[in-house]
C-alpha atoms as a PDB file:
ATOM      1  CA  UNK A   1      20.705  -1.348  -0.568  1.00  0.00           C
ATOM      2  CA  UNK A   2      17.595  -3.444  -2.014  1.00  0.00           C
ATOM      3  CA  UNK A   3      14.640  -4.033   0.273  1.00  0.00           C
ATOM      4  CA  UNK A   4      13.565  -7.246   0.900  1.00  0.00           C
ATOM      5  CA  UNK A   5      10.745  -8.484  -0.920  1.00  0.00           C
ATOM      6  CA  UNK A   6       7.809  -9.843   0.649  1.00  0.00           C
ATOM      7  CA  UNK A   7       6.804 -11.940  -2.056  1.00  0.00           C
ATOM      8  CA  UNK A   8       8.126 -12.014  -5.762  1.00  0.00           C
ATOM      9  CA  UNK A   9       7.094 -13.257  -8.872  1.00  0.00           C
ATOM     10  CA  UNK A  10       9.764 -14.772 -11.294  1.00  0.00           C
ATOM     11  CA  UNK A  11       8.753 -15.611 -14.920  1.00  0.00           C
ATOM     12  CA  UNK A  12       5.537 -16.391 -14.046  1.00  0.00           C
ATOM     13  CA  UNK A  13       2.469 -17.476 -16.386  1.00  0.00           C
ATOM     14  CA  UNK A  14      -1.375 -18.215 -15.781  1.00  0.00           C
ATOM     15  CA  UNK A  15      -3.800 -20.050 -17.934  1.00  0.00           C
ATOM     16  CA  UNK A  16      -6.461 -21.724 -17.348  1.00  0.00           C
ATOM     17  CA  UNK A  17      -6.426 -25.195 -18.931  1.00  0.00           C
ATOM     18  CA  UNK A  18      -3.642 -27.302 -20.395  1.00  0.00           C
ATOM     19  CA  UNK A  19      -4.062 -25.725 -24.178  1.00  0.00           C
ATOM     20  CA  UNK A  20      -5.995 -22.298 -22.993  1.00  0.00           C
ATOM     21  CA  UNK A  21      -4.526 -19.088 -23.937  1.00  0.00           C
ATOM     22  CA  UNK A  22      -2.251 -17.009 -21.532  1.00  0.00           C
ATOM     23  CA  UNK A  23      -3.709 -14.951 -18.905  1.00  0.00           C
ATOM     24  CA  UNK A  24      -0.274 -13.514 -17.643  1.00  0.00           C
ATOM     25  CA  UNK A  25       3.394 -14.465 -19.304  1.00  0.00           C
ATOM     26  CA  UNK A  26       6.949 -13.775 -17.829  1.00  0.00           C
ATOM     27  CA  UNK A  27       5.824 -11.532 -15.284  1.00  0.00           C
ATOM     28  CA  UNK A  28       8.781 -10.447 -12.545  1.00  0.00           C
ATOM     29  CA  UNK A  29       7.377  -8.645 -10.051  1.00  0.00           C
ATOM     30  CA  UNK A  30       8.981  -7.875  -6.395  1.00  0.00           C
ATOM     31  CA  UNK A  31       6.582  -6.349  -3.726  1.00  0.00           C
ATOM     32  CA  UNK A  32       8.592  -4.765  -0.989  1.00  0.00           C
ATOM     33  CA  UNK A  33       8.056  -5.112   2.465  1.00  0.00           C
ATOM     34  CA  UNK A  34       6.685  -2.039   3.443  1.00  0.00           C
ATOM     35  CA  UNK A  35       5.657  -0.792   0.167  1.00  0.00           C
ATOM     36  CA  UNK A  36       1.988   0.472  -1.533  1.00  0.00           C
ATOM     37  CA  UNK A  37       1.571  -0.932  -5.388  1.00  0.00           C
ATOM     38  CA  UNK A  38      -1.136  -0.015  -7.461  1.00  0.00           C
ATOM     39  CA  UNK A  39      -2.392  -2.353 -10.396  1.00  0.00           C
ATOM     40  CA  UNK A  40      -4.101  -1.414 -13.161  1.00  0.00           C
ATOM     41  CA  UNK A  41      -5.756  -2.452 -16.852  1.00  0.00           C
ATOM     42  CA  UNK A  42      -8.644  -2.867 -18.691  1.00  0.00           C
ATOM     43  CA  UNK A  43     -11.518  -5.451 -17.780  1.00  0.00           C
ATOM     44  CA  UNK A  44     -10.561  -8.660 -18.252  1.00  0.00           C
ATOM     45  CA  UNK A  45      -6.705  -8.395 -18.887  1.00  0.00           C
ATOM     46  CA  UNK A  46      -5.614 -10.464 -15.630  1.00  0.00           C
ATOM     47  CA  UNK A  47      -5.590  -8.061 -12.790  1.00  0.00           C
ATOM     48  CA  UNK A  48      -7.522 -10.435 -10.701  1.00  0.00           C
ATOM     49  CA  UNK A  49      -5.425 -12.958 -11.780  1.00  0.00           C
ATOM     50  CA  UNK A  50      -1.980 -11.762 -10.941  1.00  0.00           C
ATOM     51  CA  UNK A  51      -3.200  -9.887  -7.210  1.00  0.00           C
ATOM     52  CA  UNK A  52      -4.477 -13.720  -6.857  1.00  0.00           C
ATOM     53  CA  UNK A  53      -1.175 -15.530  -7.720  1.00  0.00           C
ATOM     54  CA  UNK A  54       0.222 -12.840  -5.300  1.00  0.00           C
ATOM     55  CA  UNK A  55      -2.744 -13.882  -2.178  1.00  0.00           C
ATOM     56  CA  UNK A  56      -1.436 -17.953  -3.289  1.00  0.00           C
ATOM     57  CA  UNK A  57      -5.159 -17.949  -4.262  1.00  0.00           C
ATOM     58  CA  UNK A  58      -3.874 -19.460  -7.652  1.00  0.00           C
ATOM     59  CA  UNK A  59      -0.528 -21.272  -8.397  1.00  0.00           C
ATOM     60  CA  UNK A  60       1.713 -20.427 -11.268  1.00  0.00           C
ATOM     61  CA  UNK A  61       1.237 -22.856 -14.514  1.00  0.00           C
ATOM     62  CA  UNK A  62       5.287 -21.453 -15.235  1.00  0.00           C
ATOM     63  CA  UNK A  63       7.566 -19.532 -13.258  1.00  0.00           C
ATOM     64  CA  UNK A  64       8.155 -19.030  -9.205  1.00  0.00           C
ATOM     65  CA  UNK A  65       6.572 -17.548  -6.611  1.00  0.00           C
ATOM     66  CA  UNK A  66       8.797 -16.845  -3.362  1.00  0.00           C
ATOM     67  CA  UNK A  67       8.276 -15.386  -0.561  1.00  0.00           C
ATOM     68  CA  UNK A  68       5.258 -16.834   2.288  1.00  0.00           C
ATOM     69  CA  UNK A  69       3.929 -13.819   4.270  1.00  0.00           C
ATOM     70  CA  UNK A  70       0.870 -13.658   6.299  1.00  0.00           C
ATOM     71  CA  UNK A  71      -1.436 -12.829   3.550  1.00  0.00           C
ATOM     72  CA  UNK A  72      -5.094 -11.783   3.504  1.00  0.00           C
ATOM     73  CA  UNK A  73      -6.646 -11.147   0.345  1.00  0.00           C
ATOM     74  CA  UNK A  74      -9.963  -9.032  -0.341  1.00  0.00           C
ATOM     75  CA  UNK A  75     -11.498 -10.845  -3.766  1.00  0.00           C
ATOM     76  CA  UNK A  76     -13.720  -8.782  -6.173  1.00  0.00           C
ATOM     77  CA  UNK A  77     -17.196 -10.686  -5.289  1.00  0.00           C
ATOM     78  CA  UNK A  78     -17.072 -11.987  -1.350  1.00  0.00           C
ATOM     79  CA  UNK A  79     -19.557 -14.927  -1.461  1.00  0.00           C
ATOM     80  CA  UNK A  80     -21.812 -13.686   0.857  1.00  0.00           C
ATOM     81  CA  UNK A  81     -24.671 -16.947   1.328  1.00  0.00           C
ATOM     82  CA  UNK A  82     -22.128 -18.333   4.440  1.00  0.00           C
ATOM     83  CA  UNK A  83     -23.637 -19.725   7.177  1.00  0.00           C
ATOM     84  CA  UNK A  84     -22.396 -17.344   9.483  1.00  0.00           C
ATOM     85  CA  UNK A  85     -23.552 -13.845  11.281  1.00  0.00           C
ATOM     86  CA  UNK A  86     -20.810 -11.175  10.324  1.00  0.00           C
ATOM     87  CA  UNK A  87     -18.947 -10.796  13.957  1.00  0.00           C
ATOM     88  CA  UNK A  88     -19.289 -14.992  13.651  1.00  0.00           C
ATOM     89  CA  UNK A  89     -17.728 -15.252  10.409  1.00  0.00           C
ATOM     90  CA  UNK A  90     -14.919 -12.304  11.279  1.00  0.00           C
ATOM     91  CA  UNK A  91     -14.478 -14.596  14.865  1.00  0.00           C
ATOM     92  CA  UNK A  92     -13.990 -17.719  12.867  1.00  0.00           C
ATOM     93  CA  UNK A  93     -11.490 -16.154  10.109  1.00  0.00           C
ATOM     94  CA  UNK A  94      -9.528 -14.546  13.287  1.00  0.00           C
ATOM     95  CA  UNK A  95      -9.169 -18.056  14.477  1.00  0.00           C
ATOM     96  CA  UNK A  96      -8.235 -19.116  10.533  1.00  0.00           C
ATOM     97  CA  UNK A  97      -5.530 -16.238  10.641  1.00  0.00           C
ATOM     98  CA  UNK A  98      -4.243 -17.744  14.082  1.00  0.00           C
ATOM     99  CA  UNK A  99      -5.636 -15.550  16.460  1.00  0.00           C
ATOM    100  CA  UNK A 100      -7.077 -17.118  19.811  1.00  0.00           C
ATOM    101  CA  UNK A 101     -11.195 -17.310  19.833  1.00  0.00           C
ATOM    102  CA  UNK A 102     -11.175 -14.223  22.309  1.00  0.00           C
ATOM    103  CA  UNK A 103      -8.467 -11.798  20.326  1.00  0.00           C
ATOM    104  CA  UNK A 104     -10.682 -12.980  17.578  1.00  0.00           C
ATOM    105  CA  UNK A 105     -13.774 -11.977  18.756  1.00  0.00           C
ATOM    106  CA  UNK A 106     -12.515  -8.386  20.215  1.00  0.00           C
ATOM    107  CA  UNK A 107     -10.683  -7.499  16.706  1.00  0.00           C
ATOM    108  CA  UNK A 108     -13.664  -9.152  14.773  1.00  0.00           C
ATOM    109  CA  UNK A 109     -16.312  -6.363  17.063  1.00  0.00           C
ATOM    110  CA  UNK A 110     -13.715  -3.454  16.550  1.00  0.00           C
ATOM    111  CA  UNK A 111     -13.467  -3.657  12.857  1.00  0.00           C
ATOM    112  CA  UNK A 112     -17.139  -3.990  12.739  1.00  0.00           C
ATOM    113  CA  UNK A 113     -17.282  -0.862  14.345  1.00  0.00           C
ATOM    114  CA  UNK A 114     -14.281   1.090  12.441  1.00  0.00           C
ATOM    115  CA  UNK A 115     -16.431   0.401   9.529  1.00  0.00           C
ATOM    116  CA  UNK A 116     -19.581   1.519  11.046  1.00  0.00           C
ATOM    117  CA  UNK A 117     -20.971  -2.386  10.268  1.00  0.00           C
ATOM    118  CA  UNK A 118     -21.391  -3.497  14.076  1.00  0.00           C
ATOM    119  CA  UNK A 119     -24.950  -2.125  14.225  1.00  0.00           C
ATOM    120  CA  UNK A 120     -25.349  -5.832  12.648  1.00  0.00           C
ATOM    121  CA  UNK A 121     -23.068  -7.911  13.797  1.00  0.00           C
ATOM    122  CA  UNK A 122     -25.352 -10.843  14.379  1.00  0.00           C
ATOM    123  CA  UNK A 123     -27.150 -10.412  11.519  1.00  0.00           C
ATOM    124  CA  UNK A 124     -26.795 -13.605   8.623  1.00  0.00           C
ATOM    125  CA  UNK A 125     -24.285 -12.684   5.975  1.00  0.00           C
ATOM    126  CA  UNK A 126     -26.929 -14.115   3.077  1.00  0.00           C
ATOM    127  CA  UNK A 127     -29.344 -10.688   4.728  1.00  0.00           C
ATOM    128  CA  UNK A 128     -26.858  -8.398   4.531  1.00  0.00           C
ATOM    129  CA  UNK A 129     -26.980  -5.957   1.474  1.00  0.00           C
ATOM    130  CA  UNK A 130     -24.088  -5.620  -0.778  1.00  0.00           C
ATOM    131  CA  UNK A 131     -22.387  -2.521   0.966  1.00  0.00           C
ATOM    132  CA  UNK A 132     -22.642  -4.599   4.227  1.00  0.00           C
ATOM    133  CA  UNK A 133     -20.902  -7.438   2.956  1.00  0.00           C
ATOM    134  CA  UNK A 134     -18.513  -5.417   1.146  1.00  0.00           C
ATOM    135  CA  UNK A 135     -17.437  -4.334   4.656  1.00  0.00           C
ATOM    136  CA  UNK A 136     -17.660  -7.867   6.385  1.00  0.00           C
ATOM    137  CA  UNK A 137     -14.966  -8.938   3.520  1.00  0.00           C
ATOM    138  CA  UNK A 138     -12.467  -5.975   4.138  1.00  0.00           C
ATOM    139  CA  UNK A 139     -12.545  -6.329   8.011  1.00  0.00           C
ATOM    140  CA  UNK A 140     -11.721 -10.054   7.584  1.00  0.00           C
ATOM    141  CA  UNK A 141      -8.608  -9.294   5.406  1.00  0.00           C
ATOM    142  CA  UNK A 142      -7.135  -6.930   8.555  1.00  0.00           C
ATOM    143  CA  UNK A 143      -8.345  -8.872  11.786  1.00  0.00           C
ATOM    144  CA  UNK A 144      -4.961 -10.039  11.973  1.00  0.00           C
ATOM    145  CA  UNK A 145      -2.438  -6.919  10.506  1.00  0.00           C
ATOM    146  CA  UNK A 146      -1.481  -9.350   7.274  1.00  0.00           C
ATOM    147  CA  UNK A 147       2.404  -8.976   6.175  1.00  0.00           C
ATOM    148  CA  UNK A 148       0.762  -8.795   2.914  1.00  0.00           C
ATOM    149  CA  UNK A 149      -2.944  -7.347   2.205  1.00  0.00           C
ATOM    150  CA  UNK A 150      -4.040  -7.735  -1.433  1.00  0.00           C
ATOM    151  CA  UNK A 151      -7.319  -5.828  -2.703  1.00  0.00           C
ATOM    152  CA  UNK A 152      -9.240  -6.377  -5.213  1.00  0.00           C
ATOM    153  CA  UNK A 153     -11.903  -3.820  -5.682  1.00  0.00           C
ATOM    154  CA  UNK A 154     -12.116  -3.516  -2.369  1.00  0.00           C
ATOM    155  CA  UNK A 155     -13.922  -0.222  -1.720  1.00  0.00           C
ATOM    156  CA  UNK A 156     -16.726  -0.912  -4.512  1.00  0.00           C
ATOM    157  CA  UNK A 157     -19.793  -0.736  -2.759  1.00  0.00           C
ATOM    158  CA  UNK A 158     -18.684   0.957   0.360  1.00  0.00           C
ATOM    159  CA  UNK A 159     -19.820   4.200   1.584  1.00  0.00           C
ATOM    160  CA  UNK A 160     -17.629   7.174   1.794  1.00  0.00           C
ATOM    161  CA  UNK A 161     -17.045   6.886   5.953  1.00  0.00           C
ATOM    162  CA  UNK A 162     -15.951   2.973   5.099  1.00  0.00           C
ATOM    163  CA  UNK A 163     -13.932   3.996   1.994  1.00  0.00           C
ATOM    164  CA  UNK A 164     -11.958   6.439   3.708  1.00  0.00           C
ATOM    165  CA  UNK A 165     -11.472   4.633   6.549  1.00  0.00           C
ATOM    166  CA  UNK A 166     -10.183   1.872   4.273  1.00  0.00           C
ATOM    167  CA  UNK A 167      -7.679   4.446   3.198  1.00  0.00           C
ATOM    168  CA  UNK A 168      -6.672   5.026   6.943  1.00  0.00           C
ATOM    169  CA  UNK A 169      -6.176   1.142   7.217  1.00  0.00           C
ATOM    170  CA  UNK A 170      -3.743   0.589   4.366  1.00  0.00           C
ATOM    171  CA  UNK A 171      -1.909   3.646   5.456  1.00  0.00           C
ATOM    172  CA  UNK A 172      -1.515   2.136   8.686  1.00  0.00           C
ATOM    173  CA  UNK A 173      -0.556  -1.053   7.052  1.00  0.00           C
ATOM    174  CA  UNK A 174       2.353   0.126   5.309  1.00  0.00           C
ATOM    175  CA  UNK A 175       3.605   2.560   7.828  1.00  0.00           C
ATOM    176  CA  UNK A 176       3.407  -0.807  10.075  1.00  0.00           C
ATOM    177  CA  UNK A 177       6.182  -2.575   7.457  1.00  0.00           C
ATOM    178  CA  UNK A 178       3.471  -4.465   5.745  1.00  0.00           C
ATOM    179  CA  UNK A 179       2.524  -4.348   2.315  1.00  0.00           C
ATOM    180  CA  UNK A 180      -0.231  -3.692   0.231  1.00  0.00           C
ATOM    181  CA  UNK A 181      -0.850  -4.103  -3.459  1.00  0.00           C
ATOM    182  CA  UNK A 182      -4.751  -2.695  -4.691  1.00  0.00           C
ATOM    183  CA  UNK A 183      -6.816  -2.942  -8.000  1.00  0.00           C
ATOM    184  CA  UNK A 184      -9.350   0.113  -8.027  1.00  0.00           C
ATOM    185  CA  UNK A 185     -11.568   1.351 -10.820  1.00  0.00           C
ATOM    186  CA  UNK A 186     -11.271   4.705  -9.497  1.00  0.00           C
ATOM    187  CA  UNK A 187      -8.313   6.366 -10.838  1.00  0.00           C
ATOM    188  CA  UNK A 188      -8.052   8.880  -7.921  1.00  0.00           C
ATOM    189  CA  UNK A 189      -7.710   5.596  -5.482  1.00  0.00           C
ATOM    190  CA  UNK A 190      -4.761   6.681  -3.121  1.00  0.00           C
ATOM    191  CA  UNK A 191      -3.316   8.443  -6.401  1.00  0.00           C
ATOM    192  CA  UNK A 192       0.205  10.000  -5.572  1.00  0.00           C
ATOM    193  CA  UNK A 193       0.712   7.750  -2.498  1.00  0.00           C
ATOM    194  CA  UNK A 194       1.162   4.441  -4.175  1.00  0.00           C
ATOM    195  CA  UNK A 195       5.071   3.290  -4.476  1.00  0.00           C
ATOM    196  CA  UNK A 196       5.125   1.799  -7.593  1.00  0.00           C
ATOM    197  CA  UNK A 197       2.365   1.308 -10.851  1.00  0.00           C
ATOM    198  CA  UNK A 198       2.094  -1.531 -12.790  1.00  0.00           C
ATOM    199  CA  UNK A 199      -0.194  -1.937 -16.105  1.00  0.00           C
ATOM    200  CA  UNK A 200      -1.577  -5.189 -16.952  1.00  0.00           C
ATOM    201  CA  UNK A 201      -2.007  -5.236 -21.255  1.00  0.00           C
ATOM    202  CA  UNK A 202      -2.556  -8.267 -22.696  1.00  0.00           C
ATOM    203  CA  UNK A 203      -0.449 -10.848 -21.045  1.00  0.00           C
ATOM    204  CA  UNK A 204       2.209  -8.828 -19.820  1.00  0.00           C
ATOM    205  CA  UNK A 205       3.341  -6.649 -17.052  1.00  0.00           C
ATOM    206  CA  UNK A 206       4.635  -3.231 -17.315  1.00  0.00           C
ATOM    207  CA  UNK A 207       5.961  -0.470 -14.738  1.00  0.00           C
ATOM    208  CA  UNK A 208       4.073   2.759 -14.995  1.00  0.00           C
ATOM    209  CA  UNK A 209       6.204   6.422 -13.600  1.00  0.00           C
ATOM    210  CA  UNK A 210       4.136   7.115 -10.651  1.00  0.00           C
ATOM    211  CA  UNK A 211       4.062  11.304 -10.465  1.00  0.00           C
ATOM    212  CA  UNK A 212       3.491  12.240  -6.418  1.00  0.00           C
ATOM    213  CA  UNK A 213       2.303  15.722  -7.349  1.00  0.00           C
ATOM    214  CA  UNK A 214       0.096  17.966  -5.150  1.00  0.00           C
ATOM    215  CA  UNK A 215      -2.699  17.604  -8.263  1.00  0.00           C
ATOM    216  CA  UNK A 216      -3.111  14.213  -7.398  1.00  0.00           C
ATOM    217  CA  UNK A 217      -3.135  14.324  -3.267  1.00  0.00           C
ATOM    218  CA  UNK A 218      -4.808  17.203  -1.979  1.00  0.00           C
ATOM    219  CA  UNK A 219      -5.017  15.875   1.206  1.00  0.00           C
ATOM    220  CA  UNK A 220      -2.980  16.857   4.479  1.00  0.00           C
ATOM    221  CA  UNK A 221       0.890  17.048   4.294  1.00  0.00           C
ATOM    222  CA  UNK A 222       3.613  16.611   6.350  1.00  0.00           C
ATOM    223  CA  UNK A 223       6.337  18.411   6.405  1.00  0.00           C
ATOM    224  CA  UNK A 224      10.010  16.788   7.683  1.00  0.00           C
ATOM    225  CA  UNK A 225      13.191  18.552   7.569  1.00  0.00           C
ATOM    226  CA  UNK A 226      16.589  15.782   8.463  1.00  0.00           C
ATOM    227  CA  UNK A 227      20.119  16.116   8.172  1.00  0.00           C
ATOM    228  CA  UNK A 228      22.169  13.489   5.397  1.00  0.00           C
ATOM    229  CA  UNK A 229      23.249  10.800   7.348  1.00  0.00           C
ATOM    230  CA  UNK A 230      27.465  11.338   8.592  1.00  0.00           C
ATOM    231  CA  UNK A 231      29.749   9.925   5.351  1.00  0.00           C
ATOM    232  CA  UNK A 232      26.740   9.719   3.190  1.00  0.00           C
ATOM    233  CA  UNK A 233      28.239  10.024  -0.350  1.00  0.00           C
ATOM    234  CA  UNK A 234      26.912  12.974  -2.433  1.00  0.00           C
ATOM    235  CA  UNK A 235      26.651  12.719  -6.608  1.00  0.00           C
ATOM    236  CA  UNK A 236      30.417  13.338  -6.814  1.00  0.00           C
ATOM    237  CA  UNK A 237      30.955  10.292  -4.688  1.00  0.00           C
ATOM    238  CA  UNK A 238      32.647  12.539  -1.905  1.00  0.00           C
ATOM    239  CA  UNK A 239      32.245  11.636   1.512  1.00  0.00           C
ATOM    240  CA  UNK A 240      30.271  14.470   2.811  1.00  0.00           C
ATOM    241  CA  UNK A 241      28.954  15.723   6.137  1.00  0.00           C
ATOM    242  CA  UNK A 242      25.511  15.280   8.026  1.00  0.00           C
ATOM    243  CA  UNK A 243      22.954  17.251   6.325  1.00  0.00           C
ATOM    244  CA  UNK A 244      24.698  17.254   2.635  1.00  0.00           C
ATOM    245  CA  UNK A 245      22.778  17.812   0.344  1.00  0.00           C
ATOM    246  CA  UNK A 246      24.145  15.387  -2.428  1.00  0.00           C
ATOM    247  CA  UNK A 247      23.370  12.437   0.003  1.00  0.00           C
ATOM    248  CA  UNK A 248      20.452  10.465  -1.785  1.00  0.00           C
ATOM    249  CA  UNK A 249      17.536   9.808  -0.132  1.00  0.00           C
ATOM    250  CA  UNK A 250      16.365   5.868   0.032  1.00  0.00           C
ATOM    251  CA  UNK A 251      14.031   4.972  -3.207  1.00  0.00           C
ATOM    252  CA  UNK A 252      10.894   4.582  -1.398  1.00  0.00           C
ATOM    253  CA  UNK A 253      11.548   8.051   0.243  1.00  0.00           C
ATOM    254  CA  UNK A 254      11.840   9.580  -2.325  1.00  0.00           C
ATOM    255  CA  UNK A 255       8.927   7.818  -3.944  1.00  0.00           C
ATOM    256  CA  UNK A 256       6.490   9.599  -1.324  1.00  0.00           C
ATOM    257  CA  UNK A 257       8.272  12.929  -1.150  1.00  0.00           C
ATOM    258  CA  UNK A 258       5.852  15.099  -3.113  1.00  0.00           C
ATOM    259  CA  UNK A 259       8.749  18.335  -3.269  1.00  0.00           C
ATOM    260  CA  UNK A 260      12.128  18.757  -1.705  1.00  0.00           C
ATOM    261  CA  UNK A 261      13.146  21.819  -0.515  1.00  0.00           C
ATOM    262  CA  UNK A 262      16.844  22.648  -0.355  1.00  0.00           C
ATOM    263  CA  UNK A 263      18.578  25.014   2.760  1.00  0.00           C
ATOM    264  CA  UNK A 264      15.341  25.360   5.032  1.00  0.00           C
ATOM    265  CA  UNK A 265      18.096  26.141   7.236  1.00  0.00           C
ATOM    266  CA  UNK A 266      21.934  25.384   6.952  1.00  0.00           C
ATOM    267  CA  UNK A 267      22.369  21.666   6.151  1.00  0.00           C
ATOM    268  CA  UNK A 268      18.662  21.013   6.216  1.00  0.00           C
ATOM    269  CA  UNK A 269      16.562  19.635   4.582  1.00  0.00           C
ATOM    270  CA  UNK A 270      12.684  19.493   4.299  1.00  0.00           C
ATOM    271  CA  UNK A 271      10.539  16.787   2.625  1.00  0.00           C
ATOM    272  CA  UNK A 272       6.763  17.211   1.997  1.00  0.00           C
ATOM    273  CA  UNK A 273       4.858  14.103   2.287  1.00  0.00           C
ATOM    274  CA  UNK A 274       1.035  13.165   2.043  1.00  0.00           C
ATOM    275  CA  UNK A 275       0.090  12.931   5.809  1.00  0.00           C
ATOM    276  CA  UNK A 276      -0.592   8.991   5.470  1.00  0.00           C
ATOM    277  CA  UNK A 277       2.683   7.871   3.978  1.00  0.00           C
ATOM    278  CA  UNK A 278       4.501  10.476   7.141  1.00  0.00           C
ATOM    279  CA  UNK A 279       4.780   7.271   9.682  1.00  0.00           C
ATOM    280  CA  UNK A 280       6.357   4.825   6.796  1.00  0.00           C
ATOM    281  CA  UNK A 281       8.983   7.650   5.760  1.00  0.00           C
ATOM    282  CA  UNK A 282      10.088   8.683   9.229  1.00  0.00           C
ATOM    283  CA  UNK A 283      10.458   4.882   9.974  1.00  0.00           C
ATOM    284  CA  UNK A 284      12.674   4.227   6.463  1.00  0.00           C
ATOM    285  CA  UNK A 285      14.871   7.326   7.699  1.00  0.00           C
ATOM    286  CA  UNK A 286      15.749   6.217  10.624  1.00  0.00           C
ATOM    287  CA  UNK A 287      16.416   2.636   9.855  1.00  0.00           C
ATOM    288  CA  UNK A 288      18.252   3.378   6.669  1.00  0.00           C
ATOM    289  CA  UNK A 289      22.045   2.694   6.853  1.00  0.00           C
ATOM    290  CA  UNK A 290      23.601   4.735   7.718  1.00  0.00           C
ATOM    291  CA  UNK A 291      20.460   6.870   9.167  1.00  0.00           C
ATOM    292  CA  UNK A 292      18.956   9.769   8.459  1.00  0.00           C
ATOM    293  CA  UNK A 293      18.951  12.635  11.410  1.00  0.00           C
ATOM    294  CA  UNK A 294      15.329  13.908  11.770  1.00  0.00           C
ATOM    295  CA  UNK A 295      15.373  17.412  13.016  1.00  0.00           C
ATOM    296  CA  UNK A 296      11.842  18.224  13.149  1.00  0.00           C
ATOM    297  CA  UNK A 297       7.881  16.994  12.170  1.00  0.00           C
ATOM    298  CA  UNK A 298       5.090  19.108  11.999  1.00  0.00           C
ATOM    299  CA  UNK A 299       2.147  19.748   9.479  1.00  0.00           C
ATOM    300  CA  UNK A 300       2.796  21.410   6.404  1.00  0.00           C
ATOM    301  CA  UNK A 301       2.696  25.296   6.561  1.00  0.00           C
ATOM    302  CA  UNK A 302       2.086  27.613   3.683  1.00  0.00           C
ATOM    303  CA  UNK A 303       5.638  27.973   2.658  1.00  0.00           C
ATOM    304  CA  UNK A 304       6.062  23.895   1.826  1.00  0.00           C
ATOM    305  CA  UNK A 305       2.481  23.903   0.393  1.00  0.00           C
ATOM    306  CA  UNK A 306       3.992  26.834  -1.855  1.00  0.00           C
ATOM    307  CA  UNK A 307       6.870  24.475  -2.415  1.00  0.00           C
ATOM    308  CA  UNK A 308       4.728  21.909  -3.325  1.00  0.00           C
ATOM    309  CA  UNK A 309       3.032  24.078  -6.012  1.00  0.00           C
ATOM    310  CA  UNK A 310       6.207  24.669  -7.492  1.00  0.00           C
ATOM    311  CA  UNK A 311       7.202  21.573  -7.672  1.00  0.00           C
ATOM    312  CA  UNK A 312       4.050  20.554  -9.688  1.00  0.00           C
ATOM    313  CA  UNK A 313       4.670  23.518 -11.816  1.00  0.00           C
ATOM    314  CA  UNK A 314       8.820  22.223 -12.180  1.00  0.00           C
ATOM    315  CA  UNK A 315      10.499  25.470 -10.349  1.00  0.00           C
ATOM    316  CA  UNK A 316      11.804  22.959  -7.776  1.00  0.00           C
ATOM    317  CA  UNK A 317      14.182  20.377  -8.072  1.00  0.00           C
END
C-alpha cells in the first residue's frame, strides 16, 4: 500500500519573471510522511529553489503543490541583523509556530542548550558570529516538531557537537512520522540513511539508487529479527505463514535495512539497520498491514556486522 504523502509536487515549474528562463520544469515529487530525502546538484541548478517550493516559501509559476503540513524550513543564509536576542527571537517564532508564550520560551531555552548556544541566549542576533546564528536558525525550524522540516545547508557553519546533534534531531524527526528533506554539500551528510535521492540537472528532477551499505554508515547498528506477518503473500503469491520468508518487507523498510539475514532461527528473520533509522523501522513494522511480529531488538553483534560486510561485498541477498 502507498504512503501518504506529506506534500507533493505535480508538474511543477519555477522561474523567476514572466519571460525568464526555467529554474525547475515538470517536476513530480511525493515526500512521504515519515520519510528522509536527500537533494542534490551542482551550484546554482535549483536546489534552493525546489526545497523552497516544498517550505511554500515560493509558489509554483506551473503545476500543483498539495499537501499543507506544519512546515519549518532552515534557508541557506538566516538574516541574522533581527531585532531580537536569540532565546527572544526562538520565543517569538514558537509563538509564530502556535505554541503558547511559555511552551515557547521553555522549547526556545532547551534547544539553545541541545545546541550548546544558550551560553548567549540574550545576546543580539546582529552580535552573534556566523556559527551562532547558524544554530539560532536550526533551533527555530524544530521548536515546534514540524510535520515537515526542510534544510537547506543547514549544518554549514556549525561545529561538530551542533552538527551531530542536528543528525540526532532529524533522526528523531522521522522516527516521530515527520519528514525531512536536506540539501548538504557534504556528500557523507546522513549517507546510507536517507530514503530516497533526487538530482537536480538543469531544470529537471531525477531519482538517484540510494545504496545503504556499511561503507557509507559506519555508525552504530541495530539489529531486529520479526516474523512475516500471518497470510503475508511470498514471491509465488502463496499465502504463507508468520515468519515466511517470501513475505516482502514495506519499501521504506527495506530502504533502511543495510543486510538481511535469512534463518537466524526457524522462521526468523534479522534486519540490520543504522541505529538512527531503528525507532522509524520498528514503528513501520508494526503498523504495516497486516503487521510485522517483532521478536527481538538489541545492538548489532559481530555476527550481523559480519553480515553486513557481506552484504557490501554481495555474498548476501
Amino acid at each position: 500500500m502507498e504512503r501518504e504523502h506529506a506534500v507533493r509536487l505535480d508538474k511543477v515549474g519555477r522561474r523567476y519573471g514572466m519571460r525568464g528562463p526555467w529554474v525547475l520544469r515538470e517536476v513530480d515529487l511525493g515526500i512521504p510522511a515519515g520519510a528522509l530525502v536527500r537533494v542534490e546538484g551542482g551550484n546554482g541548478t535549483g536546489k534552493s529553489t525546489l526545497l523552497r517550493l516544498l517550505a511554500g516559501i515560493d509558489a509554483p509559476s506551473e503545476g500543483r503543490v498539495a499537501g499543507r503540513p506544519r512546515t519549518a524550513f532552515v534557508p541557506e543564509r538566516f538574516p541574522a541583523a533581527l531585532p531580537f536576542t536569540a532565546v527572544g527571537y526562538l520565543t517569538h517564532m514558537g509563538r509564530v509556530h502556535g505554541l503558547a508564550h511559555g511552551a515557547a520560551r521553555r522549547r526556545a531555552t532547551e534547544w539553545l542548550e541541545r545546541f550548546g548556544a544558550d551560553g548567549y541566549a540574550r545576546t543580539p542576533l546582529s552580535e552573534l558570529s556566523k556559527g551562532s546564528s547558524q544554530k539560532v536558525a536550526v533551533a527555530q525550524a524544530l521548536l515546534a516538531d514540524p510535520e515537515l522540516l526542510v534544510l537547506d545547508e543547514a549544518w554549514t557553519g556549525l561545529d561538530a557537537p551542533a552538527r551531530g546533534e542536528l543528525d540526532r534531531a532529524v533522526a528523531e524527526r522521522t522516527a516521530a512520522g515527520g519528514s525531512v528533506v536536506f540539501v548538504d554539500h557534504d556528500p557523507l551528510r546522513l549517507r546510507g540513511l536517507a530514503e530516497a535521492t533526487y538530482a537536480v540537472t538543469g531544470s529537471t528532477l531525477n531519482r538517484r539508487t540510494e545504496q545503504a551499505t556499511s561503507g557509507e554508515w559506519a555508525g552504530p547498528m541495530v539489529s531486529i529479527e520479526v516474523q512475516g506477518p500471518t497470510g503475508a503473500q511470498g514471491a509465488s503469491g502463496a499465502q504463507g505463514p508468520p515468519g515466511a520468508q517470501g513475505a516482502a518487507l514495506p519499501a521504506s523498510v527495506a530502504a533502511a535495512v543495510v543486510a538481511r539475514t535469512e534463518g537466524v532461527a526457524p522462521g526468523l528473520l534479522r534486519l540490520t539497520v543504522p541505529e538512527p533509522h531503528s525507532d522509524r523501522v520498528l514503528r513501520e513494522l508494526l503498523t504495516a498491514r497486516p503487521p510485522w511480529h517483532v521478536v527481538r531488538v538489541h545492538a548489532a553483534d559481530a555476527d550481523a556486522h559480519a553480515a553486513v560486510r557481506a552484504a557490501t561485498d554481495g555474498e548476501v541477498r
